[in-house]
Protein backbone atom coordinates (compact mmCIF):
# COMPACT_ATOMS: atom_id res chain seq x y z
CA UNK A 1 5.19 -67.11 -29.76
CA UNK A 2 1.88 -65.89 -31.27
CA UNK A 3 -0.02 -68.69 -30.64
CA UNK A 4 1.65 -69.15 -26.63
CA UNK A 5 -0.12 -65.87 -26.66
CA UNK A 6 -2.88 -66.72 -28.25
CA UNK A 7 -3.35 -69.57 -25.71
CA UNK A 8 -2.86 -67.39 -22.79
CA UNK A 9 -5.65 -65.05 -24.17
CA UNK A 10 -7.86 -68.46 -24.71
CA UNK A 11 -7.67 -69.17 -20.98
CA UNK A 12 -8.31 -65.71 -19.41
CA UNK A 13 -11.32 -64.42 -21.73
CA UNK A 14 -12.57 -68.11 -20.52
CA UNK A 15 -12.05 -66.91 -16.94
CA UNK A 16 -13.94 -63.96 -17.78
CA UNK A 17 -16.73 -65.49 -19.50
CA UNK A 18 -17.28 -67.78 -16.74
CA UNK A 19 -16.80 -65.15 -14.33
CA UNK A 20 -19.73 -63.09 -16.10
CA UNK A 21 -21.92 -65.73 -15.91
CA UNK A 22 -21.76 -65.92 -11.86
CA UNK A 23 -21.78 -62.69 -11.76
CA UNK A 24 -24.60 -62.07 -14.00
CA UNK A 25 -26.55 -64.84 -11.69
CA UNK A 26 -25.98 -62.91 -8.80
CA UNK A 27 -25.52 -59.00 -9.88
CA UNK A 28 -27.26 -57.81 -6.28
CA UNK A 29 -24.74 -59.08 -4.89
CA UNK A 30 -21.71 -58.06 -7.11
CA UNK A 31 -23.44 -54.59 -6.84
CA UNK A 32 -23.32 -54.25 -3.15
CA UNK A 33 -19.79 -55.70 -2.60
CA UNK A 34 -18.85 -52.90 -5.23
CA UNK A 35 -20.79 -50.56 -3.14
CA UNK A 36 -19.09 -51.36 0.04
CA UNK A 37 -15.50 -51.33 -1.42
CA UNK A 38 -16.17 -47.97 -3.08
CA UNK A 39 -17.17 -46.64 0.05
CA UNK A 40 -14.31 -48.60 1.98
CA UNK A 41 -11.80 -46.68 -0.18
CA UNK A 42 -13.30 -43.54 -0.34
CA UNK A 43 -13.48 -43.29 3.68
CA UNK A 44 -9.36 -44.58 4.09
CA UNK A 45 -8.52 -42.16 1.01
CA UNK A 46 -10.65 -39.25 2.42
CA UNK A 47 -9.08 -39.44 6.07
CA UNK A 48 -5.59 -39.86 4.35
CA UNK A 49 -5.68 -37.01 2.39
CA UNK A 50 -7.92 -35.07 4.89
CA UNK A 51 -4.90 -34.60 7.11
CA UNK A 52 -2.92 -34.00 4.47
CA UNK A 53 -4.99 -31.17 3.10
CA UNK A 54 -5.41 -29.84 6.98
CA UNK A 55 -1.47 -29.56 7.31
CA UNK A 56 -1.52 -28.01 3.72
CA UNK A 57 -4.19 -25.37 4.72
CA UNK A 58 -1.88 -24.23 7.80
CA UNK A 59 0.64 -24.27 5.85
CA UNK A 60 -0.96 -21.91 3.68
CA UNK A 61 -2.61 -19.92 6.28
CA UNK A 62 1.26 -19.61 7.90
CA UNK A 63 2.85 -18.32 4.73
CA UNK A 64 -0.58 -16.37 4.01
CA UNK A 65 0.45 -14.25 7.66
CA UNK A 66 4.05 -14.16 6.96
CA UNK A 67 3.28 -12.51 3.55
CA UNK A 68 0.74 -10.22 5.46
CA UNK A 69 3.42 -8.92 7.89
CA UNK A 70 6.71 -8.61 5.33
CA UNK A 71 4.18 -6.37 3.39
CA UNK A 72 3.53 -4.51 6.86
CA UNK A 73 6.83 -4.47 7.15
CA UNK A 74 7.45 -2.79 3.61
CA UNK A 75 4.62 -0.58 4.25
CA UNK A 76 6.00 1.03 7.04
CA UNK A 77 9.68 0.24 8.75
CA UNK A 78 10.88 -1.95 5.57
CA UNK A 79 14.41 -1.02 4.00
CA UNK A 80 12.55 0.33 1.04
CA UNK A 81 10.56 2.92 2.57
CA UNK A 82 12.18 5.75 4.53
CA UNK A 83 9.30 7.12 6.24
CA UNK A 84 7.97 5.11 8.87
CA UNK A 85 3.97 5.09 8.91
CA UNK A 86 0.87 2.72 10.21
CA UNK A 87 -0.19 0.79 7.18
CA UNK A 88 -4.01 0.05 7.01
CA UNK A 89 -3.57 -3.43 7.84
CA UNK A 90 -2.14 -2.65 11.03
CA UNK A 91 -4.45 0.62 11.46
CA UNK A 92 -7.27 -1.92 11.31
CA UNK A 93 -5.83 -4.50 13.44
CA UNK A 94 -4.93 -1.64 16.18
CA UNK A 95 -8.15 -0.18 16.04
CA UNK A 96 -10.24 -3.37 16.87
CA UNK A 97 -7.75 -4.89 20.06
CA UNK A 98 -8.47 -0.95 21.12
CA UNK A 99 -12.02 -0.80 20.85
CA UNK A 100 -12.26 -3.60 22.63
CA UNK A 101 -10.71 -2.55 25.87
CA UNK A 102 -11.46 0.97 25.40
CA UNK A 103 -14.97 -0.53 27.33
CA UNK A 104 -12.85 -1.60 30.57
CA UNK A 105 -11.08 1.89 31.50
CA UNK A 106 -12.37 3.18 34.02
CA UNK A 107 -12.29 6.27 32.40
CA UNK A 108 -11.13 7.49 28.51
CA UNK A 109 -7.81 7.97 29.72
CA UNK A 110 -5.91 10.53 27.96
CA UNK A 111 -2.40 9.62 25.98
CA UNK A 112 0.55 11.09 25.46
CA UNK A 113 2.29 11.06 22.73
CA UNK A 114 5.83 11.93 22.32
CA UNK A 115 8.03 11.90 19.33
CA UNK A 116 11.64 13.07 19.41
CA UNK A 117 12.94 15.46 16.63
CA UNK A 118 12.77 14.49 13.27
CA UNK A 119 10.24 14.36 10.73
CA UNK A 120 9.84 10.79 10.24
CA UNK A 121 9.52 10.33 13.90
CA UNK A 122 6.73 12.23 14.26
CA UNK A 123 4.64 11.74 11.25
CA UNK A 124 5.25 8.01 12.88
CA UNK A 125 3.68 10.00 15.63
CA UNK A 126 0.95 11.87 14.26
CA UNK A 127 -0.26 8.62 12.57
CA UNK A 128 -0.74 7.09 16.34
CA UNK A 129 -1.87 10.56 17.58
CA UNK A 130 -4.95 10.36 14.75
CA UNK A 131 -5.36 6.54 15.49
CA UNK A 132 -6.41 6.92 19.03
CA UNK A 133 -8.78 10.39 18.60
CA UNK A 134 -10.27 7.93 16.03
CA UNK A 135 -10.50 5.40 18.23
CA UNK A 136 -12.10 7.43 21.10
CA UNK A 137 -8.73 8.30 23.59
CA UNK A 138 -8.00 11.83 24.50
CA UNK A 139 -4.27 11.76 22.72
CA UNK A 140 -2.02 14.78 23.61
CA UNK A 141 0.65 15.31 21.03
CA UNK A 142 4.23 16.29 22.60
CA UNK A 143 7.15 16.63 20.28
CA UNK A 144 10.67 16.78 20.55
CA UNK A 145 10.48 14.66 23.58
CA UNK A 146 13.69 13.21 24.90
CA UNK A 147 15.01 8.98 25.21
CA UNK A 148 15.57 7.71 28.35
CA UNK A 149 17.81 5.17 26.69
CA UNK A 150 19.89 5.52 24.47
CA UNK A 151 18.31 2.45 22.59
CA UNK A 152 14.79 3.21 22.60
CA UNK A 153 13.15 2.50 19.55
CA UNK A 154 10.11 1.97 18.20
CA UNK A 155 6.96 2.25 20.18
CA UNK A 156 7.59 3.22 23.93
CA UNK A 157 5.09 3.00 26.32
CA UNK A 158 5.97 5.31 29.36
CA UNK A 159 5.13 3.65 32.76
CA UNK A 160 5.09 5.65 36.52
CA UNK A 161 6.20 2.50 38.05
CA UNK A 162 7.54 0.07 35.47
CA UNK A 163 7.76 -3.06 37.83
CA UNK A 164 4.21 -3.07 38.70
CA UNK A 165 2.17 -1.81 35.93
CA UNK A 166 -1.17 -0.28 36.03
CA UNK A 167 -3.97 -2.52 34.49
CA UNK A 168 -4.54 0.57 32.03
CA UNK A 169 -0.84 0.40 30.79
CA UNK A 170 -1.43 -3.01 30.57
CA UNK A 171 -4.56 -3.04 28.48
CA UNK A 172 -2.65 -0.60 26.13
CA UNK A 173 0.60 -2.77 26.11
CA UNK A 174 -1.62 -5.66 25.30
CA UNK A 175 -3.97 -3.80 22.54
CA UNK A 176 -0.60 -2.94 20.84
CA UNK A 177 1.53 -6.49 20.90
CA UNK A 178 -2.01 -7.58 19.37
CA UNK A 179 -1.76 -4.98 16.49
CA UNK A 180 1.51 -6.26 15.95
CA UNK A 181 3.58 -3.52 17.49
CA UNK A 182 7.23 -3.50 18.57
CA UNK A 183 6.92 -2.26 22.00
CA UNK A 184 9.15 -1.67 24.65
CA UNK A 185 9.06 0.22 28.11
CA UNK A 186 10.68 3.30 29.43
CA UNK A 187 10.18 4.33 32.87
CA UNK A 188 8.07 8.07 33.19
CA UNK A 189 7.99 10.76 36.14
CA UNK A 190 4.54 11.72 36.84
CA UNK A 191 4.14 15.11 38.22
């Protein structure tokens, strides 16, 4: 057995040897082809993993948001928190969709801001109430304010005529959904 092995070693260092020599005749070339099959595989490997490191970044960037809002969500409506409140993630985010159509009204409109009884309801309130002076609104503060519904919830936006909007309402309904705001609408006598 040793010296089948022995034999088989024999025959491919002779290979190798006689391999050298053509390649030592000729090492420009052997150098380039190298070259080019380096380069060969790391353009196939690099577009290969490329996409694979593009899905893994939105992957990332996915779970990255998801993480964002559950701690949102813990900051202010979560199960472990009683008191509702605007955490400065979403303070942030709310103030720069505002500012940004705060530009288009015709005029700095003024808000209203109701909160029916109960203290966590209105410190929810007050925190929306001291957003939007912030911001550059004229907010009035009105407590102890009264559902329409008997399931409203959450942030209601009051609207004179809620099947056809004003583009003010709008730009507010907008500016919150963007700040990541559960909104719904309520129907509200002007007079």
């Amino acid at each position: 057995m040793v010296a089948f092995m022995d034999k088989i070693w024999d025959k491919i260092w002779e290979r190798l040897s006689g391999e050298w020599r053509v390649i030592k005749q000729n090492w420009q070339v052997f150098g380039a082809f190298q070259i080019v099959v380096i380069l060969a595989l790391w353009a196939i490997l690099s577009w290969h993993f490329s996409g694979m490191i593009d899905t893994q970044d939105t992957t990332i960037q996915s779970q990255l948001a998801m993480i964002e809002s559950l701690k949102d969500t813990l900051d202010g409506e979560g199960p472990l928190k009683t008191q509702r409140h605007l955490s400065d993630t979403q303070k942030k985010c709310l103030t720069s969709n505002f500012n940004g159509s705060l530009k288009d009204f015709v005029a700095v409109p003024n808000i209203a801001i109701y909160s029916v009884p109960g203290e966590e309801q209105e410190i929810y309130a007050n925190d929306f109430y001291s957003l939007f002076l912030t911001i550059g609104f004229k907010p009035v503060f009105i407590p102890d304010a009264v559902p329409e519904h008997d399931d409203d919830s959450g942030v209601i936006v009051g609207l004179s005529n809620p099947k056809n909007p004003s583009k003010n309402a709008l730009k507010v309904e907008n500016a919150l959904l963007r700040g990541r705001q559960k909104i719904s609408e309520s129907g509200w006598l002007c007079g």
